[in-house]
PDB file of N, CA and C in Angstrom:
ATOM      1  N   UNK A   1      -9.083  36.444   4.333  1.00  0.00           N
ATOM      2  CA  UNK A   1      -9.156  35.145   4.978  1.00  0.00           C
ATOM      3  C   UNK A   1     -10.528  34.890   5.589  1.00  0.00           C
ATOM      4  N   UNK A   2     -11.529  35.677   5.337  1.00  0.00           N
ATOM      5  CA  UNK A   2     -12.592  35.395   5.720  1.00  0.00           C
ATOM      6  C   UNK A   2     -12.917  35.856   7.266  1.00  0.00           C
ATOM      7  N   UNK A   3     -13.713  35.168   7.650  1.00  0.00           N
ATOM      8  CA  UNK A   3     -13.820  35.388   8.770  1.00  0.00           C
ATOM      9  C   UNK A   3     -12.973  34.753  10.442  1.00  0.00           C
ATOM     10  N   UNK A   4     -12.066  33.877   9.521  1.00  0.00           N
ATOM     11  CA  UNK A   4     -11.157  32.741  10.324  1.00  0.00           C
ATOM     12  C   UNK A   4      -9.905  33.614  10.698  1.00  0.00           C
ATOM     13  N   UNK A   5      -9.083  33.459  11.573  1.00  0.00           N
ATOM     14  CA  UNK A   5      -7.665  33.951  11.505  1.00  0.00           C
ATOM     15  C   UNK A   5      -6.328  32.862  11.115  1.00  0.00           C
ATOM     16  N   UNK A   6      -5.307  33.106  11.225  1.00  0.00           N
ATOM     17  CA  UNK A   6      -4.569  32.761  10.205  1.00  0.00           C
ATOM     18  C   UNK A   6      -4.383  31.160  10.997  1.00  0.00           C
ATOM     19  N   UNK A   7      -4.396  31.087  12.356  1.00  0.00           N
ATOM     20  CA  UNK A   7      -3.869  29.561  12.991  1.00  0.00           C
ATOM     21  C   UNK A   7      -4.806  28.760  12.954  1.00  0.00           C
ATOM     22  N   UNK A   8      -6.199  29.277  12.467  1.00  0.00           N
ATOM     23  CA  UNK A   8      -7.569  28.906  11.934  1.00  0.00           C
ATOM     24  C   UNK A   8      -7.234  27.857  10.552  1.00  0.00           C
ATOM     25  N   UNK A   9      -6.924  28.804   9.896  1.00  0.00           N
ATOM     26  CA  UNK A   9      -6.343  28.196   8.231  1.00  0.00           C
ATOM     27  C   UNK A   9      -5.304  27.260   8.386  1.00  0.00           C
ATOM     28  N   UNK A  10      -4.297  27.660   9.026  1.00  0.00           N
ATOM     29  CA  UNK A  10      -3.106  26.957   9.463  1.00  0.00           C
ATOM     30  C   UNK A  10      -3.381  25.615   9.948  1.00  0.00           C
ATOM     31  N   UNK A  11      -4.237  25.558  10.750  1.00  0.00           N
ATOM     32  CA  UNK A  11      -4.782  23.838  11.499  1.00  0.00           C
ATOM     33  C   UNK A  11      -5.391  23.327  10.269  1.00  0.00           C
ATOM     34  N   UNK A  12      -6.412  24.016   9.348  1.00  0.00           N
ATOM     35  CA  UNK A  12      -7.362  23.682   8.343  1.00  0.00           C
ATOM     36  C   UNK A  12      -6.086  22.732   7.250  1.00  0.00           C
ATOM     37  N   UNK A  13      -5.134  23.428   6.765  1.00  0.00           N
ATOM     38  CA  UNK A  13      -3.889  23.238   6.040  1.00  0.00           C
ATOM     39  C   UNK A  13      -3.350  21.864   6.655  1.00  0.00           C
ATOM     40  N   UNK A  14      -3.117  21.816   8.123  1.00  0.00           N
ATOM     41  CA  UNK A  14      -2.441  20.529   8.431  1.00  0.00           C
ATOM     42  C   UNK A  14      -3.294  19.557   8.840  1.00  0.00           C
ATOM     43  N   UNK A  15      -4.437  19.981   8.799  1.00  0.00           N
ATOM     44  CA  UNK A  15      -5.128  18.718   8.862  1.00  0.00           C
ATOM     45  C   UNK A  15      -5.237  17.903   7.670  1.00  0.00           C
ATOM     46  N   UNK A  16      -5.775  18.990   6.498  1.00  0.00           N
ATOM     47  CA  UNK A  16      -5.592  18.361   5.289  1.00  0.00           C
ATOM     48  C   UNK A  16      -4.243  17.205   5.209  1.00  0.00           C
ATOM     49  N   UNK A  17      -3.229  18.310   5.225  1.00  0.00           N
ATOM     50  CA  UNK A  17      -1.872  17.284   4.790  1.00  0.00           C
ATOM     51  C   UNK A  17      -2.216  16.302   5.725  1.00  0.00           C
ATOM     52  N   UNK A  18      -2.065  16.218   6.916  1.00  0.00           N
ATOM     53  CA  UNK A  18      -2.424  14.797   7.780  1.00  0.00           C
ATOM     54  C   UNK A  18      -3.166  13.742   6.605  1.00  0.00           C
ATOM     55  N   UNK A  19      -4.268  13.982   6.557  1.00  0.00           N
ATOM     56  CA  UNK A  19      -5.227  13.498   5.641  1.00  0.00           C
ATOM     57  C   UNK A  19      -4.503  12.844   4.368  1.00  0.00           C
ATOM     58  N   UNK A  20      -4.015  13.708   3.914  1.00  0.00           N
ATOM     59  CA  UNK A  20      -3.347  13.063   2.249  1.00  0.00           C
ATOM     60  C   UNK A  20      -1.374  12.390   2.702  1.00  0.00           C
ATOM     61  N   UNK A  21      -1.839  12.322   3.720  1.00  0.00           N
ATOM     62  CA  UNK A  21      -0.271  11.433   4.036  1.00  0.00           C
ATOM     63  C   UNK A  21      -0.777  10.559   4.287  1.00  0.00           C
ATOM     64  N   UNK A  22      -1.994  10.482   5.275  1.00  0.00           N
ATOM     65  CA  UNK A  22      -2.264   9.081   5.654  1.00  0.00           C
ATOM     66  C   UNK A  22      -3.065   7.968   4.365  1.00  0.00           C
ATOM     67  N   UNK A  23      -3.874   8.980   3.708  1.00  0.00           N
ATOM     68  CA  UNK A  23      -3.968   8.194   2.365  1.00  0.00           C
ATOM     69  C   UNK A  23      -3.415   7.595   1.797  1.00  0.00           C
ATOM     70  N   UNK A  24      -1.922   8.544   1.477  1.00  0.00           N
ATOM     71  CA  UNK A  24      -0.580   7.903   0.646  1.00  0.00           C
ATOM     72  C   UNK A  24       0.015   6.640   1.245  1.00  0.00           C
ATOM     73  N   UNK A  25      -0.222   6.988   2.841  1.00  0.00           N
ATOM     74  CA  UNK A  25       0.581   5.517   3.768  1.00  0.00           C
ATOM     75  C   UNK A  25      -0.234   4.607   3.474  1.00  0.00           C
ATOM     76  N   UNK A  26      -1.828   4.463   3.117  1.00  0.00           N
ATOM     77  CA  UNK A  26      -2.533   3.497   3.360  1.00  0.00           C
ATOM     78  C   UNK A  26      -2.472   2.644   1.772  1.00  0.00           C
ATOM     79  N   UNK A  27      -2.152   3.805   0.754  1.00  0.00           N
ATOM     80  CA  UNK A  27      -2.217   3.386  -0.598  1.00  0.00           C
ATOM     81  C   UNK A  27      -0.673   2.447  -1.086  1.00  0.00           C
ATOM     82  N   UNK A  28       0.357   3.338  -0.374  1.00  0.00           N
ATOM     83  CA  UNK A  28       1.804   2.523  -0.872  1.00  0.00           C
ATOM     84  C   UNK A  28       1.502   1.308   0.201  1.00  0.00           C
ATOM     85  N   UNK A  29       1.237   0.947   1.228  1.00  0.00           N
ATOM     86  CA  UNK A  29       1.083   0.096   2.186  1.00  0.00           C
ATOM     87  C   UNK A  29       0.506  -1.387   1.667  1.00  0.00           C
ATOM     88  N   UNK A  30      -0.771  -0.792   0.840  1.00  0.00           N
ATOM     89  CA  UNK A  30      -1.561  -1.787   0.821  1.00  0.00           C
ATOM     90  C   UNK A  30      -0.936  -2.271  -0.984  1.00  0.00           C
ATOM     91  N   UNK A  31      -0.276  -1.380  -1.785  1.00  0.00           N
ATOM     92  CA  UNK A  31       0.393  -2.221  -2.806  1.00  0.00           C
ATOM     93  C   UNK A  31       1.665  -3.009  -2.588  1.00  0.00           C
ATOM     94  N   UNK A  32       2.431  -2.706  -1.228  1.00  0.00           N
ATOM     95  CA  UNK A  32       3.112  -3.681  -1.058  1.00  0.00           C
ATOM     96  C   UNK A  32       2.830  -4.703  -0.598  1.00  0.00           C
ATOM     97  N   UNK A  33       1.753  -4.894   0.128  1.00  0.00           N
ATOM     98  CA  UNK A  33       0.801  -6.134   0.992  1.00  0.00           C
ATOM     99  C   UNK A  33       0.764  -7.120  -0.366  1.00  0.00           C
ATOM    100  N   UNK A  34      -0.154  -6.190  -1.697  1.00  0.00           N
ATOM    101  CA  UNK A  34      -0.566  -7.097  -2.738  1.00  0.00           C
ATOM    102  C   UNK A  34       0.386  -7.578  -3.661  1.00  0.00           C
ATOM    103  N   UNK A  35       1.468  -6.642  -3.606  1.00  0.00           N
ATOM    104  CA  UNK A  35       2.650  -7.400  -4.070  1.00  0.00           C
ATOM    105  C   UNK A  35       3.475  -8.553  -3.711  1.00  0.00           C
ATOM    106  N   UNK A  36       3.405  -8.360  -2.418  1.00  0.00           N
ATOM    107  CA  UNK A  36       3.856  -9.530  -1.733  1.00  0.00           C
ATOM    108  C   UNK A  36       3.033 -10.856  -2.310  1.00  0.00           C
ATOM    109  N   UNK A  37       1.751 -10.793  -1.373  1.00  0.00           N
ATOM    110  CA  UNK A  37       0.892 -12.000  -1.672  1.00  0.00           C
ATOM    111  C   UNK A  37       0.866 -12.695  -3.398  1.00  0.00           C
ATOM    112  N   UNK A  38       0.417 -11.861  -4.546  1.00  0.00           N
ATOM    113  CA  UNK A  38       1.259 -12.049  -5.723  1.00  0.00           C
ATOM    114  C   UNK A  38       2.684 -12.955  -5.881  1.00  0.00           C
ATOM    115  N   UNK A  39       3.425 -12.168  -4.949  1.00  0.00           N
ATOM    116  CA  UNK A  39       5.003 -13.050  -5.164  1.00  0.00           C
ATOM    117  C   UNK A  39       4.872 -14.588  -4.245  1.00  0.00           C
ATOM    118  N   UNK A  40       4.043 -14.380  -3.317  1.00  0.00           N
ATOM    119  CA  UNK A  40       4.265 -15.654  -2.391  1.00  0.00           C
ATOM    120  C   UNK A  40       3.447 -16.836  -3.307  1.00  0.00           C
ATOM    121  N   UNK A  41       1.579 -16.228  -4.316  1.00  0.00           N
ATOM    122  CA  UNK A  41       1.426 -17.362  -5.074  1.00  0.00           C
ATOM    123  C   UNK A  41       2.305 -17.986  -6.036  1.00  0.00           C
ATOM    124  N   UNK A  42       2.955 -17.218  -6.638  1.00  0.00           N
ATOM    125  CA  UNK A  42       3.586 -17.225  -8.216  1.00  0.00           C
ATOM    126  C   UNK A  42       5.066 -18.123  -7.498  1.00  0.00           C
ATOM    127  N   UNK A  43       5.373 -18.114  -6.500  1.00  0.00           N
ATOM    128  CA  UNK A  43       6.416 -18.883  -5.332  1.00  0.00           C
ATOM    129  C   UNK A  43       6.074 -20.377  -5.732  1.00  0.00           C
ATOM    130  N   UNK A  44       4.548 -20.348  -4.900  1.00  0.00           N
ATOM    131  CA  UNK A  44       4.165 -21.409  -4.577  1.00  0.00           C
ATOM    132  C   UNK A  44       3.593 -22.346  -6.506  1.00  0.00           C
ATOM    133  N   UNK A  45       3.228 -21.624  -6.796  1.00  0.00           N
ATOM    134  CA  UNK A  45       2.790 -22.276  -7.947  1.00  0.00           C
ATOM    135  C   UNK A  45       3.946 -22.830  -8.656  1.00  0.00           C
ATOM    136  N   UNK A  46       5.337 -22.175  -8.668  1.00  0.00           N
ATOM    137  CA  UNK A  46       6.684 -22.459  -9.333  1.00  0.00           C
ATOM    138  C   UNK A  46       6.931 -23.624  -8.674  1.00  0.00           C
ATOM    139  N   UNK A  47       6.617 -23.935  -7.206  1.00  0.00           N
ATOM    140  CA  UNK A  47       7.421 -24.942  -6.166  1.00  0.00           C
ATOM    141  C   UNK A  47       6.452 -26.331  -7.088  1.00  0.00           C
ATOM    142  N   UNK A  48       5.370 -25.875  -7.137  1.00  0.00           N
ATOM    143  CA  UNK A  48       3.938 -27.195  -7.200  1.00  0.00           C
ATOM    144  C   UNK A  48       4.868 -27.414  -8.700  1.00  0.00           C
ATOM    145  N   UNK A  49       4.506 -26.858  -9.653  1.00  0.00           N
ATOM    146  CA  UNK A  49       5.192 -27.071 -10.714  1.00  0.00           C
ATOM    147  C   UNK A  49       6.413 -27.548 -10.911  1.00  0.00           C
ATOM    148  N   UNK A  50       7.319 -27.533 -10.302  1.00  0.00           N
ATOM    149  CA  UNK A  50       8.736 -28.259 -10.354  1.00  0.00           C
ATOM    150  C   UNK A  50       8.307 -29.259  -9.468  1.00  0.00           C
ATOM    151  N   UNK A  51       7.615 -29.551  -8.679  1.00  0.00           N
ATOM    152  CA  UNK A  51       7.916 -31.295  -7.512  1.00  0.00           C
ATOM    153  C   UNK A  51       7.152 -31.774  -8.874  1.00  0.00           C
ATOM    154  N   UNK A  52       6.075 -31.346  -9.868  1.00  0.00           N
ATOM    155  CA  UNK A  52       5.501 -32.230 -10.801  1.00  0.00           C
ATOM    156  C   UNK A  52       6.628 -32.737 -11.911  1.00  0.00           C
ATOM    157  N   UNK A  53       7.089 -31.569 -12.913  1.00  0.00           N
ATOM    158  CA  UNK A  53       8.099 -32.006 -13.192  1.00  0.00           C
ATOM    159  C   UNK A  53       9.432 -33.142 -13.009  1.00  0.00           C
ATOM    160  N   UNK A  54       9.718 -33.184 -11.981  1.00  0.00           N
ATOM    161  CA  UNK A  54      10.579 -33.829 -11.391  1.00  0.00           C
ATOM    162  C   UNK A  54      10.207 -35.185 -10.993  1.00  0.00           C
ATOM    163  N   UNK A  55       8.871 -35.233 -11.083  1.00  0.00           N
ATOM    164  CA  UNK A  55       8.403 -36.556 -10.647  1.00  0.00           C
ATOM    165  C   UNK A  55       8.343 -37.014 -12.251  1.00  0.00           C
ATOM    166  N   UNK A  56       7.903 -36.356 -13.026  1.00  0.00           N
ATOM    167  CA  UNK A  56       7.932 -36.807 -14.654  1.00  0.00           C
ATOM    168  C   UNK A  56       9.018 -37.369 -14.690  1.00  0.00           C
ATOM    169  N   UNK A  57      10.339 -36.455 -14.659  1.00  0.00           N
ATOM    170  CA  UNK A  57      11.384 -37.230 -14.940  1.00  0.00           C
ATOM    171  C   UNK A  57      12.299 -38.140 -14.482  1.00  0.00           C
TER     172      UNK A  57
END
């Protein structure tokens, strides 16, 4: 183990994981953000599109 002892490595280990959880939170986080916004245009563009329609007919 080098010159470190083992609660040395041990903090080294959970810091990492800290690290790659908070990545993962920031990565699933921010594809549901863009999913959303996606669903709210494709919403709004369906709404614009049917008041046009409807005025056609």
């Amino acid at each position: 183990m080098g010159k470190h002892g083992f609660y040395v490595w041990l903090s080294y280990g959970v810091g990492l994981g800290a690290l790659l959880l908070l990545w993962w939170h920031c990565w699933s986080t921010r594809r549901k953000i863009v999913a959303g916004i996606k669903e709210f245009e494709a919403r709004r563009q369906r709404r614009k599109t049917s008041k046009t329609t409807e005025r056609v007919l």
